[in-house]
PDB file of N, CA and C in Angstrom:
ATOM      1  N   UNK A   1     -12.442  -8.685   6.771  1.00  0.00           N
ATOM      2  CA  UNK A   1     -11.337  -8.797   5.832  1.00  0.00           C
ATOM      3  C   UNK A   1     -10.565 -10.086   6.093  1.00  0.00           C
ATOM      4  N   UNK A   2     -10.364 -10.894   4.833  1.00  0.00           N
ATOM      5  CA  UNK A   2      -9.517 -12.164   5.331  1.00  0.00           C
ATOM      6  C   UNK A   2      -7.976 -11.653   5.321  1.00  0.00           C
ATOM      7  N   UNK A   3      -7.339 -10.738   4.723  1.00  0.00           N
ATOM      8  CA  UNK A   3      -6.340 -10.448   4.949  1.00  0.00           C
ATOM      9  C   UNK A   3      -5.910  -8.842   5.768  1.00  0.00           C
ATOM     10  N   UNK A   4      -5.564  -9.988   7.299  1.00  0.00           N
ATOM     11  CA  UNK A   4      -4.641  -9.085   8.638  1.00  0.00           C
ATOM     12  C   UNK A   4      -3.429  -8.321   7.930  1.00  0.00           C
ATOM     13  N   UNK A   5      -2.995  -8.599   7.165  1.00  0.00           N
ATOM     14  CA  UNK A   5      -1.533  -7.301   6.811  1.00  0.00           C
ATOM     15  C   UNK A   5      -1.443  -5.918   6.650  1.00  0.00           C
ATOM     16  N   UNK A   6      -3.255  -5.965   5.944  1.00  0.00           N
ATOM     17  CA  UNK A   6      -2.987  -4.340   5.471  1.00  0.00           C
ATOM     18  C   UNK A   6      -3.583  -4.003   6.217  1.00  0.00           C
ATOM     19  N   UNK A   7      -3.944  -4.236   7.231  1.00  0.00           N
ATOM     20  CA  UNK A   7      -4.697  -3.825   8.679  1.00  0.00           C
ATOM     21  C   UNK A   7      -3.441  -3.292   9.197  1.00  0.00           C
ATOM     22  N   UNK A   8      -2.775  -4.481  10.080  1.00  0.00           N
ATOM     23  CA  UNK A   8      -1.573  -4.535  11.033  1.00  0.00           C
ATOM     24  C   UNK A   8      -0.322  -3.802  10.313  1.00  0.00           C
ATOM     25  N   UNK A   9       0.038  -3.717   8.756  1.00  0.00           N
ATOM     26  CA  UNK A   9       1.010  -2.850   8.178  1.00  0.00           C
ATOM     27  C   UNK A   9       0.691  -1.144   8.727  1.00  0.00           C
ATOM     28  N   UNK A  10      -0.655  -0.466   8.788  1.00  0.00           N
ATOM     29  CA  UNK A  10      -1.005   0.302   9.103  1.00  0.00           C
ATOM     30  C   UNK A  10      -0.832   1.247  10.852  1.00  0.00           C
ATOM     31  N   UNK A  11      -0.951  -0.475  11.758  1.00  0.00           N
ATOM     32  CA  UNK A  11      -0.474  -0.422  13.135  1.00  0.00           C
ATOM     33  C   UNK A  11       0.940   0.189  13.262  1.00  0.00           C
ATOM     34  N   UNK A  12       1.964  -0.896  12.317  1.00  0.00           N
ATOM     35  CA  UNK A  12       3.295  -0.888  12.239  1.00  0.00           C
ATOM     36  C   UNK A  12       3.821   0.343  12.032  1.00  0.00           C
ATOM     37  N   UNK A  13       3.240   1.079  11.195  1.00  0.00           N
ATOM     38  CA  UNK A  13       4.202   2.305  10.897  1.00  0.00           C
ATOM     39  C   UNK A  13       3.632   3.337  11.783  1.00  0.00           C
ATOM     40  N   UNK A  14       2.347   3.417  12.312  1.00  0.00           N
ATOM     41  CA  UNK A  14       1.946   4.531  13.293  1.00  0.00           C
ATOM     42  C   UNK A  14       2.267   4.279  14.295  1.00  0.00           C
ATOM     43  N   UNK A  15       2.562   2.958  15.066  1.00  0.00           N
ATOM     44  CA  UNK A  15       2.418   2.988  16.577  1.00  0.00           C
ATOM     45  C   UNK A  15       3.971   2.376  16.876  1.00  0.00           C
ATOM     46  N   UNK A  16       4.314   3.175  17.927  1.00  0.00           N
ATOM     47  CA  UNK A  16       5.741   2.552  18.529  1.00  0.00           C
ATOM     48  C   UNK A  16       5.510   0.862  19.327  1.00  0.00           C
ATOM     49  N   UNK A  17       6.761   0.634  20.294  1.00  0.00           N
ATOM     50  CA  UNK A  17       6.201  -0.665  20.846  1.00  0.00           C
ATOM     51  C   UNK A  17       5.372  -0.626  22.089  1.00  0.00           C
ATOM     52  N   UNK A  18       5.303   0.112  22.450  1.00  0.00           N
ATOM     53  CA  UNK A  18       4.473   0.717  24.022  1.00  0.00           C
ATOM     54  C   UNK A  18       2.839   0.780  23.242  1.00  0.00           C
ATOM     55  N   UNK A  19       2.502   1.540  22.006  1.00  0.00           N
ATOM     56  CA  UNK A  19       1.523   1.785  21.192  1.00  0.00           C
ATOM     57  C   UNK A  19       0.984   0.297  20.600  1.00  0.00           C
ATOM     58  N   UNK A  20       2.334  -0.145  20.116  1.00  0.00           N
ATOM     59  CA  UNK A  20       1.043  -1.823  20.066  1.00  0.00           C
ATOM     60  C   UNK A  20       1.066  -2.588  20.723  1.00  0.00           C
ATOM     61  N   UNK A  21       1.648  -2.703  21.923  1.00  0.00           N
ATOM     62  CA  UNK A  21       1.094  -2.996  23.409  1.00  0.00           C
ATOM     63  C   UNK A  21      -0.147  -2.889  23.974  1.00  0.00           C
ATOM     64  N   UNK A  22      -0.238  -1.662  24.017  1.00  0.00           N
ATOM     65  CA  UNK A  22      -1.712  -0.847  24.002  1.00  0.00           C
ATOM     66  C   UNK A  22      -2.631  -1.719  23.168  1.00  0.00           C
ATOM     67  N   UNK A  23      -2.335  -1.435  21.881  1.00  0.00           N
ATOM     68  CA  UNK A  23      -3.795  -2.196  20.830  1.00  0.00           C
ATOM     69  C   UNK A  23      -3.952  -3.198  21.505  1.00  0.00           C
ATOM     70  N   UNK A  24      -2.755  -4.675  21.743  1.00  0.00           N
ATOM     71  CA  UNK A  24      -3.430  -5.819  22.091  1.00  0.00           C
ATOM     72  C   UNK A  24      -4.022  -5.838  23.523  1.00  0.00           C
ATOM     73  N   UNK A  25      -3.656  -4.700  24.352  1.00  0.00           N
ATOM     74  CA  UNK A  25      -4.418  -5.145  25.691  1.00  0.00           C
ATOM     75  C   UNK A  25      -5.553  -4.765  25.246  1.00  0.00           C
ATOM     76  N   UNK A  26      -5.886  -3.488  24.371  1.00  0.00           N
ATOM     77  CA  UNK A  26      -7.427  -3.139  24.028  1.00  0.00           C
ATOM     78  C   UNK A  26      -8.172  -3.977  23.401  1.00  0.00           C
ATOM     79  N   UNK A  27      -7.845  -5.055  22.495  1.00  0.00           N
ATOM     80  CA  UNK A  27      -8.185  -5.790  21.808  1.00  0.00           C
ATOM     81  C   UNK A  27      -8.452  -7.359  22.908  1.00  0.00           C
ATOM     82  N   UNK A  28      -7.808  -7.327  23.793  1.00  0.00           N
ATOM     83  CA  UNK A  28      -7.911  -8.705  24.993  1.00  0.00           C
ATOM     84  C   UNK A  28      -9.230  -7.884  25.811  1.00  0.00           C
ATOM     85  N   UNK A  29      -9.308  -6.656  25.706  1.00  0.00           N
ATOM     86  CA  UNK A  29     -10.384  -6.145  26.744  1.00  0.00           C
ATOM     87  C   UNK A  29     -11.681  -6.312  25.979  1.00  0.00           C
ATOM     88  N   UNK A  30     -11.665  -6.321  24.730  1.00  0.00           N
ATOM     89  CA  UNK A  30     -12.916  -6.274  23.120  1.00  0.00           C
ATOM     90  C   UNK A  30     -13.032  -7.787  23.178  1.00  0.00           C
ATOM     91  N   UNK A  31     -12.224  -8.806  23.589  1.00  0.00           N
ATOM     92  CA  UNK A  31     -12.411 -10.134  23.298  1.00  0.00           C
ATOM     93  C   UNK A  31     -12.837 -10.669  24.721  1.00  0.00           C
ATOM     94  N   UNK A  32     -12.903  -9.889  26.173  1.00  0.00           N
ATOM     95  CA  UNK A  32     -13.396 -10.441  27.260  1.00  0.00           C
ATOM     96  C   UNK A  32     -14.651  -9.548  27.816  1.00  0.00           C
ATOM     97  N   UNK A  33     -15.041  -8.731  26.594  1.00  0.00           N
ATOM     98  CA  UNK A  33     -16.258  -7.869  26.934  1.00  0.00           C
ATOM     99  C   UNK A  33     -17.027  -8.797  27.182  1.00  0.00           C
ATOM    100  N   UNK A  34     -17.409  -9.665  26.920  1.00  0.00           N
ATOM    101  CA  UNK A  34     -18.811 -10.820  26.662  1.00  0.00           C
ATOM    102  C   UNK A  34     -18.402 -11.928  28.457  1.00  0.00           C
ATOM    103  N   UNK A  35     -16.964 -11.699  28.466  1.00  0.00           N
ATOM    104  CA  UNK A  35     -17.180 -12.736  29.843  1.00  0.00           C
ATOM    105  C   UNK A  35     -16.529 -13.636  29.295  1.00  0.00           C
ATOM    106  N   UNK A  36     -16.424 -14.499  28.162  1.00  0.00           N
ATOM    107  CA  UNK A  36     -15.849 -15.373  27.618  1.00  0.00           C
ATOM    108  C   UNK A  36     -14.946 -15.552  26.321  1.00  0.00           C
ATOM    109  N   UNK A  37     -14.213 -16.194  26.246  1.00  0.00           N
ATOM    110  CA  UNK A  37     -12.758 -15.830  25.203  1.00  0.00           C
ATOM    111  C   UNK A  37     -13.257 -17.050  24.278  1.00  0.00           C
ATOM    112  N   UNK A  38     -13.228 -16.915  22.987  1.00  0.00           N
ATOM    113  CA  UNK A  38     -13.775 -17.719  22.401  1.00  0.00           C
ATOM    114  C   UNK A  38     -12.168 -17.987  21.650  1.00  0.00           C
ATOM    115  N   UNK A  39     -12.127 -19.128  20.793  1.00  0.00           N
ATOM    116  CA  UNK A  39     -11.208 -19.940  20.597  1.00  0.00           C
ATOM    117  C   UNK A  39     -10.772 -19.031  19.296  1.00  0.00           C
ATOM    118  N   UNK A  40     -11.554 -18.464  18.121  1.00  0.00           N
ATOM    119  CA  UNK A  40     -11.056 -17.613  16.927  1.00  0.00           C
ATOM    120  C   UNK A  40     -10.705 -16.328  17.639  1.00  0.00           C
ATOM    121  N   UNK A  41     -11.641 -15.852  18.815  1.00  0.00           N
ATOM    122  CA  UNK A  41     -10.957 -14.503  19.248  1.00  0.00           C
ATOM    123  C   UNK A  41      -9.367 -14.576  19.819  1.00  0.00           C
ATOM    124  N   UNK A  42      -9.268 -15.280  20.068  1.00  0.00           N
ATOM    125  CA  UNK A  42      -7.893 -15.929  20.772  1.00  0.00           C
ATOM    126  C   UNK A  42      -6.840 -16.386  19.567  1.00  0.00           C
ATOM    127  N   UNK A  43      -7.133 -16.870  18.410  1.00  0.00           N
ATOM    128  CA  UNK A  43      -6.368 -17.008  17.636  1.00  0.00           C
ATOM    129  C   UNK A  43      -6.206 -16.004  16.896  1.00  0.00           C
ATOM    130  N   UNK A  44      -7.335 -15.092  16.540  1.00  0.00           N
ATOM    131  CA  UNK A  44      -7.370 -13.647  15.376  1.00  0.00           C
ATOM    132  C   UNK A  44      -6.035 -12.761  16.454  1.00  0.00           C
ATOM    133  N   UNK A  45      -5.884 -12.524  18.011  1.00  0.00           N
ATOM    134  CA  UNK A  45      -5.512 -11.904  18.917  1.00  0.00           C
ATOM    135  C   UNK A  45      -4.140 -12.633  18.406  1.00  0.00           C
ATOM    136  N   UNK A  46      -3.456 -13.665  18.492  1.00  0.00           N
ATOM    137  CA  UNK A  46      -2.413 -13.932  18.468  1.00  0.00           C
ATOM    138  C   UNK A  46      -1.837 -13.635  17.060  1.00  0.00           C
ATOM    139  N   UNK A  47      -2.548 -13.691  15.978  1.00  0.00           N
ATOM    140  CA  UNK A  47      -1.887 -13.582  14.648  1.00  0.00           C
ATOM    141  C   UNK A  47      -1.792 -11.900  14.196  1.00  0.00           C
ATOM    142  N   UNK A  48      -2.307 -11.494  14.833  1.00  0.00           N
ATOM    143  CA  UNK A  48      -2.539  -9.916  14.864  1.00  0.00           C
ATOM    144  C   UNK A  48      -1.303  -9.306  15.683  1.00  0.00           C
ATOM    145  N   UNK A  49      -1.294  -9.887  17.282  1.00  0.00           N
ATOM    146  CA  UNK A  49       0.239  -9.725  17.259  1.00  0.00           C
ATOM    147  C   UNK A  49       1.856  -9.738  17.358  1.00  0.00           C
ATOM    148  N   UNK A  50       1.264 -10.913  16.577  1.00  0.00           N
ATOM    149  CA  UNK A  50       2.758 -11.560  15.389  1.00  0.00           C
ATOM    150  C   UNK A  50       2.824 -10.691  14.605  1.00  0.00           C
ATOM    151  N   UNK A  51       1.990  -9.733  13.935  1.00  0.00           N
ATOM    152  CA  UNK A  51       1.981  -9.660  12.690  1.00  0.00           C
ATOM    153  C   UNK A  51       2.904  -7.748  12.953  1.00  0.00           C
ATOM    154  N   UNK A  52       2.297  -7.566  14.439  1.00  0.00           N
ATOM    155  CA  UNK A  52       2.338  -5.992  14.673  1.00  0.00           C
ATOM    156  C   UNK A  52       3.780  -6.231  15.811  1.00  0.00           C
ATOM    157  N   UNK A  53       4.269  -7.404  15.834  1.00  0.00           N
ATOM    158  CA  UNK A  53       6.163  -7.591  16.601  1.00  0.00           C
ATOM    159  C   UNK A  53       5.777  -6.938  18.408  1.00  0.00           C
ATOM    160  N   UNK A  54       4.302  -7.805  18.853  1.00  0.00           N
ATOM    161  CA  UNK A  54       4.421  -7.897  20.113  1.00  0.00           C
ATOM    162  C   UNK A  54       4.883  -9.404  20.609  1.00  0.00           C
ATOM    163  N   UNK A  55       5.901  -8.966  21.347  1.00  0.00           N
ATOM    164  CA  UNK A  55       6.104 -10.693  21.960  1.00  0.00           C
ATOM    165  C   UNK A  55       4.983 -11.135  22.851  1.00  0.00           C
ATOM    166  N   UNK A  56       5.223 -12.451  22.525  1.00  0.00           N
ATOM    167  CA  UNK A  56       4.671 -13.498  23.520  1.00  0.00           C
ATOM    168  C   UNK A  56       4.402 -13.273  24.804  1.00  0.00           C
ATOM    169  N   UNK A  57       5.709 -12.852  25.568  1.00  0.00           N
ATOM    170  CA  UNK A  57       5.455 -12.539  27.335  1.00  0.00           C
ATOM    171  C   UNK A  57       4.407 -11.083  27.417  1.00  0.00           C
ATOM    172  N   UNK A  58       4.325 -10.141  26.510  1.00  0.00           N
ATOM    173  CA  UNK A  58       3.629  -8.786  26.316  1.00  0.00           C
ATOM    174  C   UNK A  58       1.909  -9.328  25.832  1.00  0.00           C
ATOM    175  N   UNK A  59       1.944 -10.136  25.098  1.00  0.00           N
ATOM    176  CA  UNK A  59       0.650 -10.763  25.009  1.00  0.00           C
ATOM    177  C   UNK A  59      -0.305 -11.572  26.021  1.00  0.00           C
ATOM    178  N   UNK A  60       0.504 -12.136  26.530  1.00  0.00           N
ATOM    179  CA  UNK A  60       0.211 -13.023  27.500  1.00  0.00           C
ATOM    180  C   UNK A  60      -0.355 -12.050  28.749  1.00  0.00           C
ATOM    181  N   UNK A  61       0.804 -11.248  29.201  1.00  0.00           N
ATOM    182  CA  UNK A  61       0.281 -10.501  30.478  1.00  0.00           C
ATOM    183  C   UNK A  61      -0.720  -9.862  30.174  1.00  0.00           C
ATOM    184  N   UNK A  62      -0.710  -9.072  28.908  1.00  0.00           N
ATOM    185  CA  UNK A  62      -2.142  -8.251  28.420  1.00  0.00           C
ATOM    186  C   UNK A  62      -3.437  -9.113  28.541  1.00  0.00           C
ATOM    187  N   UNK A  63      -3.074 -10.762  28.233  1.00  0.00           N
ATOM    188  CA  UNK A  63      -4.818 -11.335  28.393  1.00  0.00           C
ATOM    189  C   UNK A  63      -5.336 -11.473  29.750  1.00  0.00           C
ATOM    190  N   UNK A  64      -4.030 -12.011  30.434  1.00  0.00           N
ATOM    191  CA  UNK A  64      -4.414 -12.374  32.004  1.00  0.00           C
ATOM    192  C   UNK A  64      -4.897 -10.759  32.569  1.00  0.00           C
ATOM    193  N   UNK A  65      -4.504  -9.644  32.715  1.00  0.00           N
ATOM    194  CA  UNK A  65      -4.588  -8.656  33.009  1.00  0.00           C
ATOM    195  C   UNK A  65      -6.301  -8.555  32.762  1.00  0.00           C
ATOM    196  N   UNK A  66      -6.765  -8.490  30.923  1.00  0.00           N
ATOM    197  CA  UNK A  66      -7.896  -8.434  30.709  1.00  0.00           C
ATOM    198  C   UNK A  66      -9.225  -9.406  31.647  1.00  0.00           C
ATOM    199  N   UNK A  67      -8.529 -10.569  31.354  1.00  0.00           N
ATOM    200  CA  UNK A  67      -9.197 -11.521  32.665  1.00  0.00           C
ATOM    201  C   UNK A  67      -9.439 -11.371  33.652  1.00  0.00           C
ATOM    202  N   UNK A  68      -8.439 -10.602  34.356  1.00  0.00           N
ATOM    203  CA  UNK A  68      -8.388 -10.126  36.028  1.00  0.00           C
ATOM    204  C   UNK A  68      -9.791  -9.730  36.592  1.00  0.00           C
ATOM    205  N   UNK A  69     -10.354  -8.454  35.032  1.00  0.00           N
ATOM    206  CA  UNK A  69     -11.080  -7.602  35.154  1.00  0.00           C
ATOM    207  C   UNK A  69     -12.350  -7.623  34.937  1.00  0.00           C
ATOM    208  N   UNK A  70     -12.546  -9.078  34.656  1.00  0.00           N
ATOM    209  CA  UNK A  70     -13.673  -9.776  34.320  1.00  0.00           C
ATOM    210  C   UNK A  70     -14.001 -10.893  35.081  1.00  0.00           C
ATOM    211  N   UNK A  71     -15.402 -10.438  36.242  1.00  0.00           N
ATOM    212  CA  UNK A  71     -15.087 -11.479  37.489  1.00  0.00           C
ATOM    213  C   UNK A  71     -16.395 -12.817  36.629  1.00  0.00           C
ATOM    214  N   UNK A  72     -15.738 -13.104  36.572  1.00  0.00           N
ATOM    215  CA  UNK A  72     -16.135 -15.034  35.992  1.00  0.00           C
ATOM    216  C   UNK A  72     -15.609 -15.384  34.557  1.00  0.00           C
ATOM    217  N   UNK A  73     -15.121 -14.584  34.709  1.00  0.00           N
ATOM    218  CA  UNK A  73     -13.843 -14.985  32.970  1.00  0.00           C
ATOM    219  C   UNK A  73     -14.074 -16.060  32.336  1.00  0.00           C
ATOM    220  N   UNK A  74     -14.486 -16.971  31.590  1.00  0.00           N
ATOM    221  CA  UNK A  74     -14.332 -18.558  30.839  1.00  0.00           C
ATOM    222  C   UNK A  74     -13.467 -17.839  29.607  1.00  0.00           C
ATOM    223  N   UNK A  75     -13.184 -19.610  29.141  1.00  0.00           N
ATOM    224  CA  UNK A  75     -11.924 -19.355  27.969  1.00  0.00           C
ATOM    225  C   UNK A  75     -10.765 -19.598  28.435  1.00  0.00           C
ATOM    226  N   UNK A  76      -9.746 -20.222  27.383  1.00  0.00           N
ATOM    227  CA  UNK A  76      -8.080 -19.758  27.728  1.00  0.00           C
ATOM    228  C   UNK A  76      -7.918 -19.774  26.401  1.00  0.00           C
ATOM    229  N   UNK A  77      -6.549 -19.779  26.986  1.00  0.00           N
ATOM    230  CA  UNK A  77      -5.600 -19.239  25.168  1.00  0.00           C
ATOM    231  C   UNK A  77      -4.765 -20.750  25.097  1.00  0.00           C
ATOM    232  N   UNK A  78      -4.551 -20.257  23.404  1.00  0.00           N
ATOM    233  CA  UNK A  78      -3.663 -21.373  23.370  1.00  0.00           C
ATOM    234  C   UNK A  78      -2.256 -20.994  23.688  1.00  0.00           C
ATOM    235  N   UNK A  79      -2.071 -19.928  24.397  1.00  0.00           N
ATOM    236  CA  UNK A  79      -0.805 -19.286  24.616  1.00  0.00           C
ATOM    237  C   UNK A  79      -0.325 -20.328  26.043  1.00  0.00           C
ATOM    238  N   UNK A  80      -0.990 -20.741  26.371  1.00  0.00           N
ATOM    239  CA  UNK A  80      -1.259 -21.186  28.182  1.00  0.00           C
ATOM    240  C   UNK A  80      -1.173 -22.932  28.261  1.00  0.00           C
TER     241      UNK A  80
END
């Protein structure tokens, strides 16, 4: 789908802020399954949640976290 709204509008009204916390660490764990963070997974991840009112510092720890857990990690964000 090229349009994230009626996706993430759907997040918004079901999930509190602890709940879309959750999505993006699950979604940093779906984008470091492979070992490597590719540059659209990293940008689809950030506009997704802007869109669902996770901050920046909540995003951030969620990728490094995902990274942790992945021993040879490649990739960064443009968050970094």
């Amino acid at each position: 789908a090229i349009d994230l709204y009626a996706f993430t509008s759907v997040l918004n009204r079901h999930l509190d802020e602890a709940g879309r916390i959750e999505f993006i660490r699950l979604l940093w764990e779906l984008c470091y399954a492979d070992g490597e963070l590719h540059e659209l997974e990293d940008n689809t991840l950030w506009r997704v949640a802007e869109l669902i009112g996770v901050e920046r510092r909540d995003r951030i720890l969620a990728r490094q976290e995902a990274a942790k857990r992945v021993p040879g990690a490649t990739g960064s964000s443009s968050d970094e």
